[in-house]
Protein backbone atom coordinates (compact mmCIF):
# COMPACT_ATOMS: atom_id res chain seq x y z
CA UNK A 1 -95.76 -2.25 -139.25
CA UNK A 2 -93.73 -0.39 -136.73
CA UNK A 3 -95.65 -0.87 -133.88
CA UNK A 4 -95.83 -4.61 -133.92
CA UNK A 5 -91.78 -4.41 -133.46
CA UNK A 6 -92.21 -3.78 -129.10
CA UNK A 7 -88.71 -4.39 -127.73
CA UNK A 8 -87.08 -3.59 -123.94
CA UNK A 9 -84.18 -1.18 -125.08
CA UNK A 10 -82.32 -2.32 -122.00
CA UNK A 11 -81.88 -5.69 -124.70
CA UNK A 12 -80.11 -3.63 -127.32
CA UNK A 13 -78.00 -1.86 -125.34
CA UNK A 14 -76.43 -4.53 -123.21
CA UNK A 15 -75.74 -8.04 -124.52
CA UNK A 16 -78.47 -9.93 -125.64
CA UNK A 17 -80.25 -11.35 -122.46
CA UNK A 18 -83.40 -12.53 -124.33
CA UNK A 19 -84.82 -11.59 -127.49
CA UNK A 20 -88.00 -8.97 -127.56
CA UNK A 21 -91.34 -10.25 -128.60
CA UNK A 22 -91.87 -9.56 -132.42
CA UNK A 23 -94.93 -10.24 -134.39
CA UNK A 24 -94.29 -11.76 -137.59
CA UNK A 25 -96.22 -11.02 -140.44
CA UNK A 26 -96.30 -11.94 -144.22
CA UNK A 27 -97.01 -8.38 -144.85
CA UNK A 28 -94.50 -6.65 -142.80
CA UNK A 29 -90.90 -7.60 -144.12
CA UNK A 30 -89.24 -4.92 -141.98
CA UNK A 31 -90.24 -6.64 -138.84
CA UNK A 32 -89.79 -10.69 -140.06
CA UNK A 33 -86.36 -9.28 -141.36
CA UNK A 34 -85.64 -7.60 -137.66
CA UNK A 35 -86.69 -10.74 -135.54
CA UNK A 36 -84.11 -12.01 -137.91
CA UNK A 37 -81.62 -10.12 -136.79
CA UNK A 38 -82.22 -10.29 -133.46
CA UNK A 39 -82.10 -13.92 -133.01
CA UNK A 40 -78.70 -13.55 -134.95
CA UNK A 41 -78.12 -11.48 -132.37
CA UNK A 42 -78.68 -13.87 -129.75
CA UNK A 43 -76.52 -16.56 -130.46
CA UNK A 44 -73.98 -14.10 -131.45
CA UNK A 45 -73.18 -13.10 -127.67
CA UNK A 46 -73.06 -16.52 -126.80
CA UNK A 47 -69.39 -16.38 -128.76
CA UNK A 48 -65.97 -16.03 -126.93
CA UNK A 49 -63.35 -14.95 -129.46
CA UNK A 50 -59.38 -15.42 -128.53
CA UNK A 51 -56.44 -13.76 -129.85
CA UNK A 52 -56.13 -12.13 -132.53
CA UNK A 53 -59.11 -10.50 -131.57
CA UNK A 54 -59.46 -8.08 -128.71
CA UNK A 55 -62.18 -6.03 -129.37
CA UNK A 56 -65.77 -7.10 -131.02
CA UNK A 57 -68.04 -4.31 -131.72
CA UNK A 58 -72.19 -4.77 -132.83
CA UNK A 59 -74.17 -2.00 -134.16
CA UNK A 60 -77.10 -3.95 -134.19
CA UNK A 61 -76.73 -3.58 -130.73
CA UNK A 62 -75.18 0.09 -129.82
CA UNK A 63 -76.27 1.74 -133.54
CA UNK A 64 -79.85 -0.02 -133.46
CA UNK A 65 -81.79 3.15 -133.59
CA UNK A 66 -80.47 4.40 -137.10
CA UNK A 67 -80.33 0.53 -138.09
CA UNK A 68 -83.82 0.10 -136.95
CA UNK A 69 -85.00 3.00 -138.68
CA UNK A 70 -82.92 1.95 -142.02
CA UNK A 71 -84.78 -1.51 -141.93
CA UNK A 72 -88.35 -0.19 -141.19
CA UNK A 73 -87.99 3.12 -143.62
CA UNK A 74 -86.79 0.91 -147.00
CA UNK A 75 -87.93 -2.52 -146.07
CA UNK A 76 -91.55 -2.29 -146.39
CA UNK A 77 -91.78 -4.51 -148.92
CA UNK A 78 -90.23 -7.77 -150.38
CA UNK A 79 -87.53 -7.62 -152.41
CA UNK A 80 -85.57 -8.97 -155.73
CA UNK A 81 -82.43 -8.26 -154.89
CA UNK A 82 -80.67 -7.98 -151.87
CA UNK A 83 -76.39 -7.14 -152.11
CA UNK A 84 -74.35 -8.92 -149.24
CA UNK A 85 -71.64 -7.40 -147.74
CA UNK A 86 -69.33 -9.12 -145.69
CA UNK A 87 -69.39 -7.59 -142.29
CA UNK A 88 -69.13 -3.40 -141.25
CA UNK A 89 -66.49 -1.42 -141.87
CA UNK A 90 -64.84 0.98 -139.09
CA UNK A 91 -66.41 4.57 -140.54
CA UNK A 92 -69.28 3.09 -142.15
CA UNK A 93 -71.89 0.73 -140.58
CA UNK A 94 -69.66 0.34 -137.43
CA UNK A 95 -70.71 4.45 -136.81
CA UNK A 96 -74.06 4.36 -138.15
CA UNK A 97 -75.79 1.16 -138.41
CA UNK A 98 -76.62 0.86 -142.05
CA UNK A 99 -74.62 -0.91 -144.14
CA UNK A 100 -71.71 0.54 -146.47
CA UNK A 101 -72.81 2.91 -144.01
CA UNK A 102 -70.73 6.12 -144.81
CA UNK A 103 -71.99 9.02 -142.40
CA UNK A 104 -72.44 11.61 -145.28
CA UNK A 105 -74.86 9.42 -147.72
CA UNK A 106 -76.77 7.80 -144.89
CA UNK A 107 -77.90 11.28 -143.35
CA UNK A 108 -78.07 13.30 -146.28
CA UNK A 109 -79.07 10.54 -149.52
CA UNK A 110 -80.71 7.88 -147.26
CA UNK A 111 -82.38 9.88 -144.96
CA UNK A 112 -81.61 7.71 -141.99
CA UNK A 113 -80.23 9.15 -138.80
CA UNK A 114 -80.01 8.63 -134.67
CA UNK A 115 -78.88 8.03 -131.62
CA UNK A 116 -76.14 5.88 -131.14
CA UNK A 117 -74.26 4.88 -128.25
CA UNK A 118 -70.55 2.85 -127.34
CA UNK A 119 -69.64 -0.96 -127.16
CA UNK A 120 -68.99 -1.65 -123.86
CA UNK A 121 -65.47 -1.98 -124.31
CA UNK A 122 -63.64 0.55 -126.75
CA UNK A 123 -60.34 0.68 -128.48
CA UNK A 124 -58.86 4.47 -127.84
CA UNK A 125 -58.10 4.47 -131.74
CA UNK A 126 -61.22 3.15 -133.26
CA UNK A 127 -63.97 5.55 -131.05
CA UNK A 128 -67.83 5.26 -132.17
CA UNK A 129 -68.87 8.55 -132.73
CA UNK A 130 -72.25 7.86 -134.61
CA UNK A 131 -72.92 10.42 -136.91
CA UNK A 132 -70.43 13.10 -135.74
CA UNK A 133 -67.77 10.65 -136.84
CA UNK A 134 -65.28 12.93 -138.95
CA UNK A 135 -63.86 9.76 -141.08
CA UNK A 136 -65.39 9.29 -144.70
CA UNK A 137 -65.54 5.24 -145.41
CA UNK A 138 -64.19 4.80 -149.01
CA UNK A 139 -66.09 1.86 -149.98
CA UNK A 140 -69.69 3.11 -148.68
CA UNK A 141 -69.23 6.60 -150.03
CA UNK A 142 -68.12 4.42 -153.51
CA UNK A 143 -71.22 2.55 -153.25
CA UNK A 144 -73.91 4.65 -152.19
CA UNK A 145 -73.02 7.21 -154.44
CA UNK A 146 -73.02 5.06 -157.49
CA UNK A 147 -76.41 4.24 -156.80
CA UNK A 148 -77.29 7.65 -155.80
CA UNK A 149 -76.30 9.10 -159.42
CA UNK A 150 -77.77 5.87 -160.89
CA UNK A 151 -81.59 5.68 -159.37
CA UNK A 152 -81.41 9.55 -157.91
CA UNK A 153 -84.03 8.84 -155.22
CA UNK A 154 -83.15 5.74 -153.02
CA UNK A 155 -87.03 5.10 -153.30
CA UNK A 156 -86.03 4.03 -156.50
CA UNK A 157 -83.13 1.72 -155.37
CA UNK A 158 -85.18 0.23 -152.67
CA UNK A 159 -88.36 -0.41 -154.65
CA UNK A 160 -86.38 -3.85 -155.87
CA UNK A 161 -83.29 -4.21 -154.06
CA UNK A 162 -81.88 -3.89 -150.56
CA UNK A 163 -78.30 -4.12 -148.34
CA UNK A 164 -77.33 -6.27 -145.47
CA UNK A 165 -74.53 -7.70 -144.27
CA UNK A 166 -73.50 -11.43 -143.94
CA UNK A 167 -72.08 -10.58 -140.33
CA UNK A 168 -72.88 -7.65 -137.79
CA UNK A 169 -69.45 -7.81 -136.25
CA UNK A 170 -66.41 -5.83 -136.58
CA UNK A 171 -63.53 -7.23 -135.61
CA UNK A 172 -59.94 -5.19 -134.08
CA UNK A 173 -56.43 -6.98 -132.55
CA UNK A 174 -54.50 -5.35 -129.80
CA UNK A 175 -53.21 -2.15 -131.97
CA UNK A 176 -56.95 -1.73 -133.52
CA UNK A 177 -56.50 -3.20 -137.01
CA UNK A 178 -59.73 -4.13 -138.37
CA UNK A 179 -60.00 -7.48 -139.27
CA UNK A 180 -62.47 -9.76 -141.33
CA UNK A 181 -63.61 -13.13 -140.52
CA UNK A 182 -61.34 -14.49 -142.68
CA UNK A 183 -58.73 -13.61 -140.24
CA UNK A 184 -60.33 -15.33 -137.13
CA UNK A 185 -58.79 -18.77 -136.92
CA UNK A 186 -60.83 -21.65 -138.50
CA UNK A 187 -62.52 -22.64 -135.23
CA UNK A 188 -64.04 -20.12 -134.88
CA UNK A 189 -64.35 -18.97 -137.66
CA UNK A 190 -66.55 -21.49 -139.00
CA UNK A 191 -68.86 -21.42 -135.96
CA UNK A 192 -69.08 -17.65 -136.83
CA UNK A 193 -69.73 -17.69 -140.35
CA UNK A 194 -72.59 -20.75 -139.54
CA UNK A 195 -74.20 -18.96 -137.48
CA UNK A 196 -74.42 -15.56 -139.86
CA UNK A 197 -75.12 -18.29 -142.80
CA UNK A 198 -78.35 -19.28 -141.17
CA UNK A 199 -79.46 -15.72 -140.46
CA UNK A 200 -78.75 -15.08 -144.34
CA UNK A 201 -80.60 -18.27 -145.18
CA UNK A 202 -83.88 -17.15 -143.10
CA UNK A 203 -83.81 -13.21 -144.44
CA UNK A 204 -83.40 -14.74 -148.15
CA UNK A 205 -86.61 -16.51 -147.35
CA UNK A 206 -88.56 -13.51 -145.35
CA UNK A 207 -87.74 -10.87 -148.04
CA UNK A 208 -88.20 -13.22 -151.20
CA UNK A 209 -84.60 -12.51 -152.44
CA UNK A 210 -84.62 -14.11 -156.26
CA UNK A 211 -80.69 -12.92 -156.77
CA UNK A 212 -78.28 -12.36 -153.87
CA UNK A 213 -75.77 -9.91 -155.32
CA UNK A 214 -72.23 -10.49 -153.48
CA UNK A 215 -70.41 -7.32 -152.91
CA UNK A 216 -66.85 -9.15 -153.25
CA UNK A 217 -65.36 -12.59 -153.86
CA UNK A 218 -66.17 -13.36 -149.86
CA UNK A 219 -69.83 -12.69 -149.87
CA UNK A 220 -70.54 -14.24 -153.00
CA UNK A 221 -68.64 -17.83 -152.05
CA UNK A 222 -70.27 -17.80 -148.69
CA UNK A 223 -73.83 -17.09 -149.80
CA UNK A 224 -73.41 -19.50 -152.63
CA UNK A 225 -72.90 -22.35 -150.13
CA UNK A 226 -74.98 -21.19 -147.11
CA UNK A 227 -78.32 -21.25 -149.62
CA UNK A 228 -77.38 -23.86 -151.81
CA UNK A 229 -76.85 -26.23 -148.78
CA UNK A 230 -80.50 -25.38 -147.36
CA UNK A 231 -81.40 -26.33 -151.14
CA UNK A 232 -83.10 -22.58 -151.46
CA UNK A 233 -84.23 -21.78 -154.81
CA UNK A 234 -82.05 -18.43 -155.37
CA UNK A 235 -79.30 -16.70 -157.97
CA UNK A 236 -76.16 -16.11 -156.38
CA UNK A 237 -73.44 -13.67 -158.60
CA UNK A 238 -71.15 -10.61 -157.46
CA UNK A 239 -69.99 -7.79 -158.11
CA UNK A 240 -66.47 -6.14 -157.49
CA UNK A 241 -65.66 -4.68 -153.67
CA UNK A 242 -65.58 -1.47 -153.84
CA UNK A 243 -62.49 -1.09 -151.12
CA UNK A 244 -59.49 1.31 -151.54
CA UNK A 245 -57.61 -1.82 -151.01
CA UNK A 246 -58.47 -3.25 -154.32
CA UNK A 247 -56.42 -1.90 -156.70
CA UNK A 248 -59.04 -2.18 -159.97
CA UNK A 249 -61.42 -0.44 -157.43
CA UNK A 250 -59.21 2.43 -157.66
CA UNK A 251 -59.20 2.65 -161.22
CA UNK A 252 -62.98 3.05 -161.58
CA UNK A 253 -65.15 1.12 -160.19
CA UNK A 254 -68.09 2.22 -160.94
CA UNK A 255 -67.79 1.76 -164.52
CA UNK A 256 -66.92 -1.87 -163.71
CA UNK A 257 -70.32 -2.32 -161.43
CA UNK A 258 -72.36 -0.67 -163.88
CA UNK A 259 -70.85 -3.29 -166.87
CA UNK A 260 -71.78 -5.78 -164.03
CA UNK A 261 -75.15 -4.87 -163.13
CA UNK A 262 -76.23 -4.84 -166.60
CA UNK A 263 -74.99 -8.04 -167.57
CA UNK A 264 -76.67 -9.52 -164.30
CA UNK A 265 -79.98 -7.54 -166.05
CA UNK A 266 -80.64 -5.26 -162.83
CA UNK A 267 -79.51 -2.32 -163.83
CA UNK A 268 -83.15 -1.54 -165.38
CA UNK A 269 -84.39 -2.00 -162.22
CA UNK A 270 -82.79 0.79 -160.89
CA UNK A 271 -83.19 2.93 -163.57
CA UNK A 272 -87.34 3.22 -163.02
């Protein structure tokens, strides 16, 4: 399955000039899932974003090693499930290219490391360091290690469900606050979240989702309406964010997400 994926490197580290040749397959999801990705990458650098935003950082571009890796090593086959996130957080996917991508689950639970380089434009405050960075990102440490004490091996996790993100992009203003694209203004904000809507609607379809999990009120309402517009046949519920920020996330929110899970019936899924 891996080497169908051929790809110029010079692609992924630069701004997307073309996208590589991929095979598709019907029995390689990892690599119909990638070409995904990389088309969404495509039209993503076509995008010019004004103030507030000053600085625009992809891992699918500078942290595709580890991402590429994550996709191939727990993608192999379709899936159930897939939770959405909304888009990477600043210690988390932003430094390592996997999703809810805290540094210390994805190395040592997930298994998934490698190089990463830089955006080509930096803010001093929010460095990418890869997986040296010394920052622990609340919500994916929350998240992965639910699932790690829930399923112990993320074999089991993965043998129904997998993580992605609606959008790639992280988002900083001029004193590198991380914003959402919620906070873009509505121009472009919808041509943004169109775009990523379409790239959800075709990995739904290439990994067989049957329930698209939202992790948070955002990812649920936008999934909800990207598939139901393109009239695909799919469950759409959430579960609660697991961010510092949230105040009932701080009060346990694990026991919360496991109430949710099993009302949503997947928690024997990831119990073997």
């Amino acid at each position: 399955c891996t080497n169908e994926l051929e790809k110029d490197e010079s692609i992924l580290s630069t701004h997307c000039s073309g996208v590589p040749s991929i095979t598709a397959s019907a029995e390689c999801p990892a690599n119909n899932f990638l070409k995904v990705e990389l088309e969404l990458n495509l039209k993503l650098s076509n995008l010019v974003f004004q103030d507030p935003i000053q600085y625009v950082y992809n891992p699918l571009l500078y942290a595709w090693a580890p991402h590429e890796k994550y996709v191939q090593t727990y993608c192999q086959s379709r899936k159930e499930v897939l939770f959405l996130g909304m888009n990477p957080g600043p210690f988390g996917m932003a430094q390592t290219g996997v999703p809810f991508g805290e540094v210390n689950h994805v190395r040592n639970w997930l298994q998934i490391e490698g190089p990463v380089s830089k955006p080509e434009v930096e803010h001093p405050k929010r460095r990418i360091r890869g997986f040296e960075c010394p920052q622990s990102e609340v919500s994916g440490a929350r998240f992965w290690s639910f699932f790690k004490s829930l399923c112990g091996q993320p074999e089991t996790f993965f043998q129904h469900c997998f993580v992605h993100n609606h959008c790639p992009l992280i988002f900083m203003n001029h004193s590198g606050k991380n914003l959402t694209p919620t906070d873009l203004p509505k121009a472009q904000r919808e041509t943004l979240l169109e775009i990523c809507d379409e790239a959800l609607c075709q990995a739904v379809r290439v990994l067989g989702v049957k329930l698209v999990i939202g992790v948070g009120r955002f990812s649920e309402q936008r999934a909800r309406k990207a598939l139901t517009a393109e009239g695909i046949d799919v469950t759409v519920k959430g579960i609660m964010h697991p961010s510092p920020r949230n105040p009932q996330a701080n009060k346990g929110w694990e026991g919360v997400v496991s109430a949710q899970l099993q009302e949503l019936g997947v928690l024997s899924l990831l119990t073997g």
